[in-house]
Every structure is written in structure tokens, then in C-alpha cells.
N, C-alpha and C. Protein backbone atom coordinates (compact mmCIF):
# COMPACT_ATOMS: atom_id res chain seq x y z
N UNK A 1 0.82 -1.19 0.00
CA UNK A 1 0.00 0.00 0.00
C UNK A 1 0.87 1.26 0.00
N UNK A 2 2.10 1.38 0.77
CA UNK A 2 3.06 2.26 1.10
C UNK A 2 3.56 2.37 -0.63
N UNK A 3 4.08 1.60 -1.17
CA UNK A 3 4.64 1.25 -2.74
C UNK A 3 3.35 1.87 -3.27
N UNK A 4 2.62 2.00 -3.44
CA UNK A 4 1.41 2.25 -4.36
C UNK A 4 1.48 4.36 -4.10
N UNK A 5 1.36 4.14 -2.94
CA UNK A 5 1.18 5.94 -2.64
C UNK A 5 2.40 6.54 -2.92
N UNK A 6 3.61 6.03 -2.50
CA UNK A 6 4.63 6.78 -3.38
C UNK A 6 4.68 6.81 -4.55
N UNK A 7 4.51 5.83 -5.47
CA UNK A 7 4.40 5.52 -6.86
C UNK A 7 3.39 6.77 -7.26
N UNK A 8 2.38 6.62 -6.49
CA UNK A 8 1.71 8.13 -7.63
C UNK A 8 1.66 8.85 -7.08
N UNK A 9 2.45 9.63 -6.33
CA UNK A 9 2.46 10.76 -5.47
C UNK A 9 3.83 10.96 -6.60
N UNK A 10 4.23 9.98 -7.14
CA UNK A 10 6.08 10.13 -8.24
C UNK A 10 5.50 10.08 -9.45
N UNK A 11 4.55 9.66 -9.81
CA UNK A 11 3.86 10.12 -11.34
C UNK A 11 3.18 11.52 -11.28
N UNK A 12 2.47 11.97 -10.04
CA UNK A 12 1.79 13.33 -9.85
C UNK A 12 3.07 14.06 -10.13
N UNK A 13 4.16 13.77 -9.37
CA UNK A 13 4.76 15.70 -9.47
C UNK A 13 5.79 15.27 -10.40
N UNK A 14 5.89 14.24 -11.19
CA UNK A 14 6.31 13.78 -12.52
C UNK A 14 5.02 14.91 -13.64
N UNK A 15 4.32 14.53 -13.56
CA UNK A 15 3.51 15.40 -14.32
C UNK A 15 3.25 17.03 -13.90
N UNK A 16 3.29 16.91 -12.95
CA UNK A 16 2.84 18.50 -12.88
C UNK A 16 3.65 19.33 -12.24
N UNK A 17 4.81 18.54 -12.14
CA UNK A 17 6.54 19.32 -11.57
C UNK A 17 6.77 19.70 -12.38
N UNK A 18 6.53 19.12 -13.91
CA UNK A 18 7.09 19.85 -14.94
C UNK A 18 6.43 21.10 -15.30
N UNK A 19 5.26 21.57 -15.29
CA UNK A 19 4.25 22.80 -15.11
C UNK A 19 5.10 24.01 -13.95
N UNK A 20 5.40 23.29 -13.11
CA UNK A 20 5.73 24.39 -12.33
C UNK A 20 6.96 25.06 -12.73
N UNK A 21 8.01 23.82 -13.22
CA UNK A 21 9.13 24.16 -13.55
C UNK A 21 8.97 25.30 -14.94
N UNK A 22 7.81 25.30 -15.66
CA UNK A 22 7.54 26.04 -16.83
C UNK A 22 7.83 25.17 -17.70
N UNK A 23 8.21 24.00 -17.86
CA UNK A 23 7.72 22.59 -18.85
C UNK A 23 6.61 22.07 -19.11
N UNK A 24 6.54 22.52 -20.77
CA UNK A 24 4.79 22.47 -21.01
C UNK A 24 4.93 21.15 -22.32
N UNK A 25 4.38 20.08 -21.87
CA UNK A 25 4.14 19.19 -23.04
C UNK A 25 5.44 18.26 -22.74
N UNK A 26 6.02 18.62 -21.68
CA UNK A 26 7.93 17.82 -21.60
C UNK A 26 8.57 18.60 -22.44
N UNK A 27 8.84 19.45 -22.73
CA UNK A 27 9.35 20.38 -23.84
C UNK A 27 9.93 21.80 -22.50
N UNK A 28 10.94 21.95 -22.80
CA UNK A 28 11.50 23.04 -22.07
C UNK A 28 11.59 24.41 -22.66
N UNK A 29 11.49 25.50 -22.04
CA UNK A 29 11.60 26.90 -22.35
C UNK A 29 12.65 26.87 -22.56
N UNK A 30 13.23 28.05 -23.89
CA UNK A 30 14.85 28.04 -24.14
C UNK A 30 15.00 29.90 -24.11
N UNK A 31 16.10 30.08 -23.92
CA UNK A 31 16.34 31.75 -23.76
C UNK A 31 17.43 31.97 -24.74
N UNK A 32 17.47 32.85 -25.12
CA UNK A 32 18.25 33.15 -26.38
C UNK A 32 20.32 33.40 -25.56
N UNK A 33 20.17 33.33 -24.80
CA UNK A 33 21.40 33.58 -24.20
C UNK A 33 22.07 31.66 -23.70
N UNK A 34 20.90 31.09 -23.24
CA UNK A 34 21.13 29.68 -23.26
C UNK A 34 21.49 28.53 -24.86
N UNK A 35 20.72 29.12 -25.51
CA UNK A 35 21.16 28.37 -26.87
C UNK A 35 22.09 29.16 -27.56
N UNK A 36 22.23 30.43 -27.32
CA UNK A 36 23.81 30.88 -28.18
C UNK A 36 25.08 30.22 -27.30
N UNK A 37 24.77 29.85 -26.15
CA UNK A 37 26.22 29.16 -25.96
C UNK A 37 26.30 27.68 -25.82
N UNK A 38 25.19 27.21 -26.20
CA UNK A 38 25.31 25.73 -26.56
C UNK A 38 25.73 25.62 -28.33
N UNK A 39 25.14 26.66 -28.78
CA UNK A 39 25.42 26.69 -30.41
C UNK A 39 26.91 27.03 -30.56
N UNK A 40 27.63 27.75 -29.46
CA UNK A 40 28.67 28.36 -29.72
C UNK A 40 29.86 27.38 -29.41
N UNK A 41 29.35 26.39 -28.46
CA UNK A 41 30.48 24.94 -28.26
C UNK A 41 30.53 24.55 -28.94
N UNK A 42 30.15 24.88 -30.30
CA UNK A 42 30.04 23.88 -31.34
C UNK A 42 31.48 24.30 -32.37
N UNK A 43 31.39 25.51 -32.18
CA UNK A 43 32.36 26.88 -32.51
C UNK A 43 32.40 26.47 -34.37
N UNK A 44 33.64 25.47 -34.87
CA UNK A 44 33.66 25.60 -36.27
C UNK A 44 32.71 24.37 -37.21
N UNK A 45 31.83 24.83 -37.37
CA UNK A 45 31.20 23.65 -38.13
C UNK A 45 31.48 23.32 -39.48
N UNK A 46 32.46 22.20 -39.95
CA UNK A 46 32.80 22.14 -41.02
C UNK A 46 31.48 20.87 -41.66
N UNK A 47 31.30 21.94 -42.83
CA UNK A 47 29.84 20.84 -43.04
C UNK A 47 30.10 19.96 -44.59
N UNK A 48 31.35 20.36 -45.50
CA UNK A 48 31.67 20.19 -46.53
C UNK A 48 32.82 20.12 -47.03
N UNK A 49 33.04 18.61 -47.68
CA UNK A 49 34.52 18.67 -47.88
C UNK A 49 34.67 17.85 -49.15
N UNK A 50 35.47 19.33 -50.04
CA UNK A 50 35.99 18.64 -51.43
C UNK A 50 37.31 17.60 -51.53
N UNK A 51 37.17 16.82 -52.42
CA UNK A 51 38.80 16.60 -52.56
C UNK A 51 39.01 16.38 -54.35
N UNK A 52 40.07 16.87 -54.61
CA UNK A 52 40.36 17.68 -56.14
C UNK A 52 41.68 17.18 -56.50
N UNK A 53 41.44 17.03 -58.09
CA UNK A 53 42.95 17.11 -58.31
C UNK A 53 43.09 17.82 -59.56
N UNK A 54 44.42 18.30 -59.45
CA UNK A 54 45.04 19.50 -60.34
C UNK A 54 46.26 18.93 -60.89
N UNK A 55 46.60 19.61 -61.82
CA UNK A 55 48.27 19.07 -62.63
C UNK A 55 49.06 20.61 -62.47
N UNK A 56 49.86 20.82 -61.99
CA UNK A 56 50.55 21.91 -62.18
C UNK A 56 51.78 21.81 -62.87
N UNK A 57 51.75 22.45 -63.85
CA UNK A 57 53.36 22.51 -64.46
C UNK A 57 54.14 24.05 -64.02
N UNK A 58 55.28 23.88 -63.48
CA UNK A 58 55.81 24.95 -63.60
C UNK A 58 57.37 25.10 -63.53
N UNK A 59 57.78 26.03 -64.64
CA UNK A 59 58.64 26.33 -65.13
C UNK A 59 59.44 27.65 -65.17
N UNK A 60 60.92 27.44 -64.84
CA UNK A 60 62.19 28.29 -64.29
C UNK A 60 62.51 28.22 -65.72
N UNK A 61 62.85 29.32 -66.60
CA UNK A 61 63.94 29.24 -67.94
C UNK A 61 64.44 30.54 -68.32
N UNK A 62 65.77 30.61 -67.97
CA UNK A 62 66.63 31.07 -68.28
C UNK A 62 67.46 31.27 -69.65
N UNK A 63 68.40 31.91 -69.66
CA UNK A 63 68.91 32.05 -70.96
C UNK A 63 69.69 30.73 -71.38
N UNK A 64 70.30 30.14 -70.02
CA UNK A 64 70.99 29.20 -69.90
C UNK A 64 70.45 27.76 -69.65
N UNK A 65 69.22 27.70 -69.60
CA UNK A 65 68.66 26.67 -69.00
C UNK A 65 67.28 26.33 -68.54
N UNK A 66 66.57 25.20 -68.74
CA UNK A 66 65.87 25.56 -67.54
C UNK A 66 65.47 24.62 -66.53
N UNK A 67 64.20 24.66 -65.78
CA UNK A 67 63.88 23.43 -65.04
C UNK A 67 62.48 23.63 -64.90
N UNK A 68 62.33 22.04 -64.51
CA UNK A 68 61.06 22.12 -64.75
C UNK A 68 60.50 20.85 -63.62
N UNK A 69 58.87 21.43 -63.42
CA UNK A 69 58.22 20.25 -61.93
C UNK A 69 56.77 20.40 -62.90
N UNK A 70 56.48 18.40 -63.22
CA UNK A 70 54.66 18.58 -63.42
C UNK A 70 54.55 17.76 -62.07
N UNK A 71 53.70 18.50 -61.55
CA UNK A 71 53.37 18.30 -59.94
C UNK A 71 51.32 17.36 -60.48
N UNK A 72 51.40 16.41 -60.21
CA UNK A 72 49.80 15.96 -59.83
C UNK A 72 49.74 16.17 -58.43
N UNK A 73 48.34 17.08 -58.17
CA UNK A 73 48.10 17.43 -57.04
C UNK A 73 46.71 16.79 -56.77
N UNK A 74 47.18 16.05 -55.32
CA UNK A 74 45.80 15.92 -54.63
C UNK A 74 45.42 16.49 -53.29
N UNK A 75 44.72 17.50 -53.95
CA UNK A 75 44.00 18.18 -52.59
C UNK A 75 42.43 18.13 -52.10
N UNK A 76 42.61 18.41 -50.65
CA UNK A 76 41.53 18.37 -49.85
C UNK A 76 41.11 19.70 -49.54
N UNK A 77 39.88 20.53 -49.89
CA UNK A 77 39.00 21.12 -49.15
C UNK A 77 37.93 21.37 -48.37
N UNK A 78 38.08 21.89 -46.90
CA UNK A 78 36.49 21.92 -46.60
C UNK A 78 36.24 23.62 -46.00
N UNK A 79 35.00 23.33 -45.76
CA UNK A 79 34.42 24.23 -45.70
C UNK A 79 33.19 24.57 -44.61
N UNK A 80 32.35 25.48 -43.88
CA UNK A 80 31.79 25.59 -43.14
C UNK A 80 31.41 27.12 -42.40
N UNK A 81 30.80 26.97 -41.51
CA UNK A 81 30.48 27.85 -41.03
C UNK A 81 31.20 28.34 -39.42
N UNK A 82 31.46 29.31 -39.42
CA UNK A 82 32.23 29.26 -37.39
C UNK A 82 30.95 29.67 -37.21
N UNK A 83 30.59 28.84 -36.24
CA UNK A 83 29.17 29.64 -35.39
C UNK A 83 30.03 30.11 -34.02
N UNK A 84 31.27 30.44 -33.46
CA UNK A 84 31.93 31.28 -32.67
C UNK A 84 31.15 32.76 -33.05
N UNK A 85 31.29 32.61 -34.53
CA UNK A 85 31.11 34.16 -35.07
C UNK A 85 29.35 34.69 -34.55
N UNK A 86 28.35 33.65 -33.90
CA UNK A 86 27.25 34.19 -33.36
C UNK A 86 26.99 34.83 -32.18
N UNK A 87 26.23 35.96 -32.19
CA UNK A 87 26.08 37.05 -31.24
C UNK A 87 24.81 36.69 -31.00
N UNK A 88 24.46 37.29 -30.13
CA UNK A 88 22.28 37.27 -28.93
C UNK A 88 21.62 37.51 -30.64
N UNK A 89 22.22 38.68 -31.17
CA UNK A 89 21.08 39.24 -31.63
C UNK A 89 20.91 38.73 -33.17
N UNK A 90 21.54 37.90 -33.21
CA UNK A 90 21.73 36.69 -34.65
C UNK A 90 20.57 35.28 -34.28
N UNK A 91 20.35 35.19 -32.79
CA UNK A 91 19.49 34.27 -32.67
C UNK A 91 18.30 34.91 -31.82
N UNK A 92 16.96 34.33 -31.91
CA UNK A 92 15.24 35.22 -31.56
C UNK A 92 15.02 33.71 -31.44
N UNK A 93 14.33 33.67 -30.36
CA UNK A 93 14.15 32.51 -29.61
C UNK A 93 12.62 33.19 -29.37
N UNK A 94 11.63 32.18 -29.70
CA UNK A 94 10.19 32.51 -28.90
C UNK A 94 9.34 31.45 -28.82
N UNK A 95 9.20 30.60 -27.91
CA UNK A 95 8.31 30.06 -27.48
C UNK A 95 9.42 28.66 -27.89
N UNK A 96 9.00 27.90 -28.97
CA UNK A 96 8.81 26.80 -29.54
C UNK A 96 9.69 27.08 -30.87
N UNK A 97 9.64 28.10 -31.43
CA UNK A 97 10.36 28.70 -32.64
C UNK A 97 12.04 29.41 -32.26
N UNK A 98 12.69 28.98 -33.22
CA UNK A 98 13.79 29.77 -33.15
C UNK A 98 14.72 30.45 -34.57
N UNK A 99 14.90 31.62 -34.75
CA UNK A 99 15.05 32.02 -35.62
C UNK A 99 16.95 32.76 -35.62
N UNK A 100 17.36 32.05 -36.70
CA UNK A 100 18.76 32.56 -36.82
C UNK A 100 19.40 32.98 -38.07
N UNK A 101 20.30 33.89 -37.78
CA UNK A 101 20.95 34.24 -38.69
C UNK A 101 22.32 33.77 -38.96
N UNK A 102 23.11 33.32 -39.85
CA UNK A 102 24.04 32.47 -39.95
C UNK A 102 25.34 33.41 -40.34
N UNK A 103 26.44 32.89 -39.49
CA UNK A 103 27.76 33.79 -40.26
C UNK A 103 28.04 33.43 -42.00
N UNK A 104 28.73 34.18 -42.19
CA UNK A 104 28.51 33.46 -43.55
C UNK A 104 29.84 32.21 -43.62
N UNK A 105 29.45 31.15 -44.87
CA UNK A 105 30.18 29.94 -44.77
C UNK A 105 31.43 30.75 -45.60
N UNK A 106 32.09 29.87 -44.81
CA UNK A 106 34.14 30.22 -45.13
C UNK A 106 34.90 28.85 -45.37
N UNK A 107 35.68 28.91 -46.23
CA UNK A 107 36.67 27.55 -46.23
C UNK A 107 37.62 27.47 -45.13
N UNK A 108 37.55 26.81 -44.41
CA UNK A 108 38.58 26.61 -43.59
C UNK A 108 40.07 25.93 -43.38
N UNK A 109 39.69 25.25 -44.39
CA UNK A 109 41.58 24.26 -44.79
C UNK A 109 41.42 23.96 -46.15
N UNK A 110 42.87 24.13 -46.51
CA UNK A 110 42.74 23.97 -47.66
C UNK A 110 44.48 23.24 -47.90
N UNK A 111 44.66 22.01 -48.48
CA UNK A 111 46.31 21.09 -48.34
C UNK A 111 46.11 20.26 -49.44
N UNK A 112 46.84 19.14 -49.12
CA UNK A 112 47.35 18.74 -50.45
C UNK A 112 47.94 17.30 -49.54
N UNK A 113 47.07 16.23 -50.14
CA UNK A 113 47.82 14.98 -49.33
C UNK A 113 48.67 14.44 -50.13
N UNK A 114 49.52 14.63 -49.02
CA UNK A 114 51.07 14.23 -49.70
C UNK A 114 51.23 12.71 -50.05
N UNK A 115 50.48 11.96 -49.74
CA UNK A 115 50.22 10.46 -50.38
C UNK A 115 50.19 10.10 -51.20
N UNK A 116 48.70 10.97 -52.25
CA UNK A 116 48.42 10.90 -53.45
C UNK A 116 49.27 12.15 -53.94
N UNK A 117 50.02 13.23 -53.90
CA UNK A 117 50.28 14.26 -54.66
C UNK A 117 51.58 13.37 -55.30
N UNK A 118 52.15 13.47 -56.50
CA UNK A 118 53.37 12.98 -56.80
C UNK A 118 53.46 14.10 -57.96
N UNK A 119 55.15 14.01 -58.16
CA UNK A 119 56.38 14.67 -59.21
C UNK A 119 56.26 13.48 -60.24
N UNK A 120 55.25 14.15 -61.44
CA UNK A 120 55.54 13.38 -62.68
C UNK A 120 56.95 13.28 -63.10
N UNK A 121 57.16 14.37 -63.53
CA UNK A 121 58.50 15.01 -64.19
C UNK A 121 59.18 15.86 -63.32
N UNK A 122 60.44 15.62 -63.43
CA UNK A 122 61.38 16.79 -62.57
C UNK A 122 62.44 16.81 -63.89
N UNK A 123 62.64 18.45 -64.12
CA UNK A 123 63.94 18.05 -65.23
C UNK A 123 64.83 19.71 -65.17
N UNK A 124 66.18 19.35 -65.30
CA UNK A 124 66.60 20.52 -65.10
C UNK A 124 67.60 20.17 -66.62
N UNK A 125 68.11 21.12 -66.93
CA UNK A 125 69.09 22.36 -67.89
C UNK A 125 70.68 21.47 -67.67
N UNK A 126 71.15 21.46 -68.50
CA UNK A 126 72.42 21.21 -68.30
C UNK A 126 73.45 22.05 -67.53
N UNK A 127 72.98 23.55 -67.96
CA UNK A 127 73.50 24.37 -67.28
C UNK A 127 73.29 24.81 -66.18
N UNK A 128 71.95 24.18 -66.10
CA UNK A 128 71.24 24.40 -64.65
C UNK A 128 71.80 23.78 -63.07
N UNK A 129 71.73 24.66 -61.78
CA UNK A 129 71.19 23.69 -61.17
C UNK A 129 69.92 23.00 -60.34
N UNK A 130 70.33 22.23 -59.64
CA UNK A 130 68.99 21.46 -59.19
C UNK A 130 68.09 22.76 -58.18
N UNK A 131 67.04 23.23 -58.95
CA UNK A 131 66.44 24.43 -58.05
C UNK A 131 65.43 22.99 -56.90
N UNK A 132 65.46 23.67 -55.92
CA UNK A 132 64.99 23.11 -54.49
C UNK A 132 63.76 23.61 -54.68
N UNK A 133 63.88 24.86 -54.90
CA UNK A 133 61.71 25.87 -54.45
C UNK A 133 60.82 25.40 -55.50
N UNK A 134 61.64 24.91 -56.50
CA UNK A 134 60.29 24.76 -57.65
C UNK A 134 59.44 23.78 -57.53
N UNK A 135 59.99 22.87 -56.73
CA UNK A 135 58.48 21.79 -56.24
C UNK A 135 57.56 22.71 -55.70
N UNK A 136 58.51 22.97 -54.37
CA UNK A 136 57.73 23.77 -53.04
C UNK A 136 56.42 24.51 -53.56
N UNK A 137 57.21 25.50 -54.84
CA UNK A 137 56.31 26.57 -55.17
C UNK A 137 55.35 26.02 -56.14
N UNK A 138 55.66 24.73 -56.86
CA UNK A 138 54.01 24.02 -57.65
C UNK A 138 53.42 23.05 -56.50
N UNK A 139 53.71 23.10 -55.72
CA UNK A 139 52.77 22.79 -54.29
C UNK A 139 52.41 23.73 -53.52
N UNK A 140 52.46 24.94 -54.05
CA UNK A 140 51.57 26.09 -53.38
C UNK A 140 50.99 26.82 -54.52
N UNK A 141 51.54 26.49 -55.48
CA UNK A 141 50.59 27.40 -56.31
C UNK A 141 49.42 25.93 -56.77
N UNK A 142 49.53 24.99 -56.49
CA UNK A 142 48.37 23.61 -56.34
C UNK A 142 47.62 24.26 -55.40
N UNK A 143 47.91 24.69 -53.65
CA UNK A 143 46.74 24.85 -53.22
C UNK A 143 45.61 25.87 -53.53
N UNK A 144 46.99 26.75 -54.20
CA UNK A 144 46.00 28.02 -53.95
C UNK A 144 45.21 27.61 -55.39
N UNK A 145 45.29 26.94 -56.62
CA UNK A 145 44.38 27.02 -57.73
C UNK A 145 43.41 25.91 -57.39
N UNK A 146 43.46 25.11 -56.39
CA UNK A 146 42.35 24.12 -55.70
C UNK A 146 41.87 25.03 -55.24
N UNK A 147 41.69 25.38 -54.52
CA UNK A 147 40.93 26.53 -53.63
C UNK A 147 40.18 26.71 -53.71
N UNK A 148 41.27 27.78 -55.67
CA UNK A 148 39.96 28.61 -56.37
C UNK A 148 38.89 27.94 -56.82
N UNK A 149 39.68 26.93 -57.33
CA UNK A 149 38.56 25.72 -58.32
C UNK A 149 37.47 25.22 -57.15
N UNK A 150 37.40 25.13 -56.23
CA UNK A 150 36.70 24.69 -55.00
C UNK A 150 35.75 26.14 -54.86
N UNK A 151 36.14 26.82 -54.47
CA UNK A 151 34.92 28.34 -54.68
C UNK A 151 34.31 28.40 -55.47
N UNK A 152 34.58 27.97 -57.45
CA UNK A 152 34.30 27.92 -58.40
C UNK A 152 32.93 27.02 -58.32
N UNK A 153 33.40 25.68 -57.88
CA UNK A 153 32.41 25.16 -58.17
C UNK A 153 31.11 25.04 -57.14
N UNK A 154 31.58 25.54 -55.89
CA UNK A 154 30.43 26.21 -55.15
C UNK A 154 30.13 25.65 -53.89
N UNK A 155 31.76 25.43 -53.35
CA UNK A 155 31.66 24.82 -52.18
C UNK A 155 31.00 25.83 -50.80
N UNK A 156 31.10 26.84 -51.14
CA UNK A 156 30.17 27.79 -49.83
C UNK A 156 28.67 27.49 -49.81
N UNK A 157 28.48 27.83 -51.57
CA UNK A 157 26.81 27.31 -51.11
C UNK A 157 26.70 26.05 -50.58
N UNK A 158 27.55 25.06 -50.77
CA UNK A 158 27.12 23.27 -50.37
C UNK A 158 27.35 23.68 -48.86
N UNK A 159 28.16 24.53 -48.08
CA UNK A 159 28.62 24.39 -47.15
C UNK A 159 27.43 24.52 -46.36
N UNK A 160 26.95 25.77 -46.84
CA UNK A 160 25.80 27.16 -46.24
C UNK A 160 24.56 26.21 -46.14
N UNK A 161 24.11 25.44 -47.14
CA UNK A 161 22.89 24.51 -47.52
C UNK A 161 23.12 23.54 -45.98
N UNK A 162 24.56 23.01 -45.91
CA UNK A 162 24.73 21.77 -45.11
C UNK A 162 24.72 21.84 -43.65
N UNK A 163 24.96 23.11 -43.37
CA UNK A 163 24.86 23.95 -42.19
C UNK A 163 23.77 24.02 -41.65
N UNK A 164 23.10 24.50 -42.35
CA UNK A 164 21.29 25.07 -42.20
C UNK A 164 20.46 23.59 -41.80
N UNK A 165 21.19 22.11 -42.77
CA UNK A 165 20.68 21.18 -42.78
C UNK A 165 20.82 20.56 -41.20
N UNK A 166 22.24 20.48 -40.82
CA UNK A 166 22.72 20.30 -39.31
C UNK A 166 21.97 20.95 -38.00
N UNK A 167 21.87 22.08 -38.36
CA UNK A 167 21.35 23.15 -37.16
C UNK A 167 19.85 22.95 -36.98
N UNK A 168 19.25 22.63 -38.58
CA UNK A 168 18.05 22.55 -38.63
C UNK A 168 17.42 21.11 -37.62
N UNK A 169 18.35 19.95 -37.81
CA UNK A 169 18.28 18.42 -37.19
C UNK A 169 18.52 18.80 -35.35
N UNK A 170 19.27 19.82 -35.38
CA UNK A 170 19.61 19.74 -33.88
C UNK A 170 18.99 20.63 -33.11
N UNK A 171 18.14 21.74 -33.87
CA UNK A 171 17.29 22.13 -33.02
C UNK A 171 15.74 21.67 -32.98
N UNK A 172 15.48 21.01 -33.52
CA UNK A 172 14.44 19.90 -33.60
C UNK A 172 14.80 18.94 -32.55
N UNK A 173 16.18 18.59 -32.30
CA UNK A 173 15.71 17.78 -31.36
C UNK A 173 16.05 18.30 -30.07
N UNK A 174 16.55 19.47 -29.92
CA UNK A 174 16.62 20.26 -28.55
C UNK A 174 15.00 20.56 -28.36
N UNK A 175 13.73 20.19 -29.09
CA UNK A 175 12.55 20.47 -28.39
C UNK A 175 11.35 21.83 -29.45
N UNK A 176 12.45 22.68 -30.16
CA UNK A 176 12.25 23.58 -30.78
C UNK A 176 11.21 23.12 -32.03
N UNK A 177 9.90 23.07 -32.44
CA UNK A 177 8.62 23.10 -33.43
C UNK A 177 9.23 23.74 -35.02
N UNK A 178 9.63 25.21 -35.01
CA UNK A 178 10.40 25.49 -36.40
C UNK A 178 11.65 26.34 -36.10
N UNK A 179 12.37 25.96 -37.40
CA UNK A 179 13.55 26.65 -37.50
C UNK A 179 13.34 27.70 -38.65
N UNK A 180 13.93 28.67 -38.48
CA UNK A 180 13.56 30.04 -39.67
C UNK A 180 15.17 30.42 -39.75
N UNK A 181 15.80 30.54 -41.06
CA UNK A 181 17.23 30.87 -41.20
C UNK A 181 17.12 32.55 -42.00
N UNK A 182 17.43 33.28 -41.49
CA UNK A 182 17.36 34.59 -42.37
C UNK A 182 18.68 34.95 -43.55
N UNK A 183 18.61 35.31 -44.03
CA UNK A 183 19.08 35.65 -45.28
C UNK A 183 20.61 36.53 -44.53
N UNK A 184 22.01 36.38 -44.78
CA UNK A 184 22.59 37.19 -44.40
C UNK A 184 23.07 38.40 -44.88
């Protein structure tokens, strides 16, 4: 009998503890200062990641000589959003709804795995000698024309889309009814 009266005296303020607490439906009230710093542990959200390959040729020639690197490049890009970059007034929290505004998506790394990258050709000049930087420098001028080619083909929007897609899944299940993304 003792087991029976605790038991629903523990389902009563199971149900209506949550009322008092301001839990309506099991669903919790959220404040816009509480979900910007749960959003903000999240800090860099990388939501998109290319991987590319490029041929770079590049060439030293002199009067005397020259040299030469065809570099196959394999690089990796991704991309994402820092939600560090969110402030109070980027997120409007009301009721059940939450409405945000997004930093805008940025690439964040951008390399070259040295696994797959290889030196087709290396060739120097008779008169030449063995230049050292000219790899170096068709392995940087690889990242930086991946990059571009990666912006080109529209890795911010995939990023921005994939972002919205993430945030959208996780505040759905923090309790939140709709998500509204505003235009930045």
C-alpha cells in the first residue's frame, strides 16, 4: 500500500513538476542567451569537404637553361560555417520557434595529401642547377588554384545549404517546433 502511494504521489509531481518548472508538453523553455552558448560549443562547423585534383606545371627558364616540376596534385578542401562568429542578436528565440541568422560559410583548410600528390617530371638544364623551391612553389601554387577551383564550383553554397541542414536536425531535437534561417 506504502509502494502504491509513493508511486503516484512520483507520477503526480512527474507530471505537474514539470508545469511548475515552466515545462509544457515535456518540452523546455529556451532563452536566447542559453542556446547561443550551446550553439557556440560547437564553434567551427565544417559541413563540406571537397577533394580535387590539379596538374601543375611549372617552369624556371633562363637564358641558360631551364627546369622544370609537373606536380599531380591531390587536394583536400572543406568548408563551413564558425558559429563562434554568433552574437544574442543573430538568434530570436520565442516560445517553440527559433530564428537565426548564420555567419557566412568560409573555407577553412585547404592542403594537399602528400600520399596521393606525386612529381611526374622533374627536369633541369644542363647548365642548370637542381632548383629546391620549384616543387615547393608548384605545391603552393596547387593549393592556392584548388581553392579557387573549389569556390568555383560552389563549395560555400554546399557548405551554407549543409549547415542550415545540421542546425536545422539539432534544433528539432533540442525540443524547438520550427527553424527560420534569415538571409545574411
Amino acid at each position: 500500500m506504502v509502494l502504491l502511494v509513493i508511486l503516484g504521489v512520483g507520477l503526480w509531481l512527474g507530471f505537474s513538476g514539470s508545469k511548475w518548472l515552466g515545462w509544457v508538453g515535456g518540452k523546455r523553455p529556451f532563452n536566447t542567451a542559453t542556446v547561443l552558448r550551446q550553439v557556440q560549443t560547437i564553434s567551427q562547423l565544417v559541413t563540406v569537404k571537397y577533394v580535387m585534383e590539379k596538374v601543375v606545371v611549372l617552369e624556371d627558364v633562363k637564358w641558360f637553361g631551364e627546369s622544370r616540376v609537373l606536380l599531380v596534385a591531390h587536394g583536400i578542401v572543406k568548408a563551413g560555417v564558425d558559429l563562434g562568429e554568433l552574437r544574442a542578436e543573430d538568434l530570436q528565440v520565442s516560445g517553440t520557434k527559433i530564428t537565426v541568422r548564420l555567419p557566412p560559410p568560409q573555407i577553412t583548410d585547404t592542403y594537399l595529401d602528400d600520399h596521393q600528390t606525386r612529381v611526374v617530371e622533374r627536369s633541369t638544364g644542363l647548365l642548370r642547377l637542381f632548383d629546391k623551391d620549384l616543387e615547393q612553389n608548384a605545391r603552393q601554387q596547387a593549393v592556392a588554384d584548388i581553392r579557387r577551383a573549389a569556390r568555383t564550383a560552389g563549395i560555400l553554397k554546399d557548405a551554407d545549404e549543409r549547415a542550415r541542414a545540421q542546425l536545422r536536425a539539432l534544433f528539432l531535437q533540442m525540443g524547438f517546433d520550427q527553424v527560420e534561417f534569415l538571409a545574411q
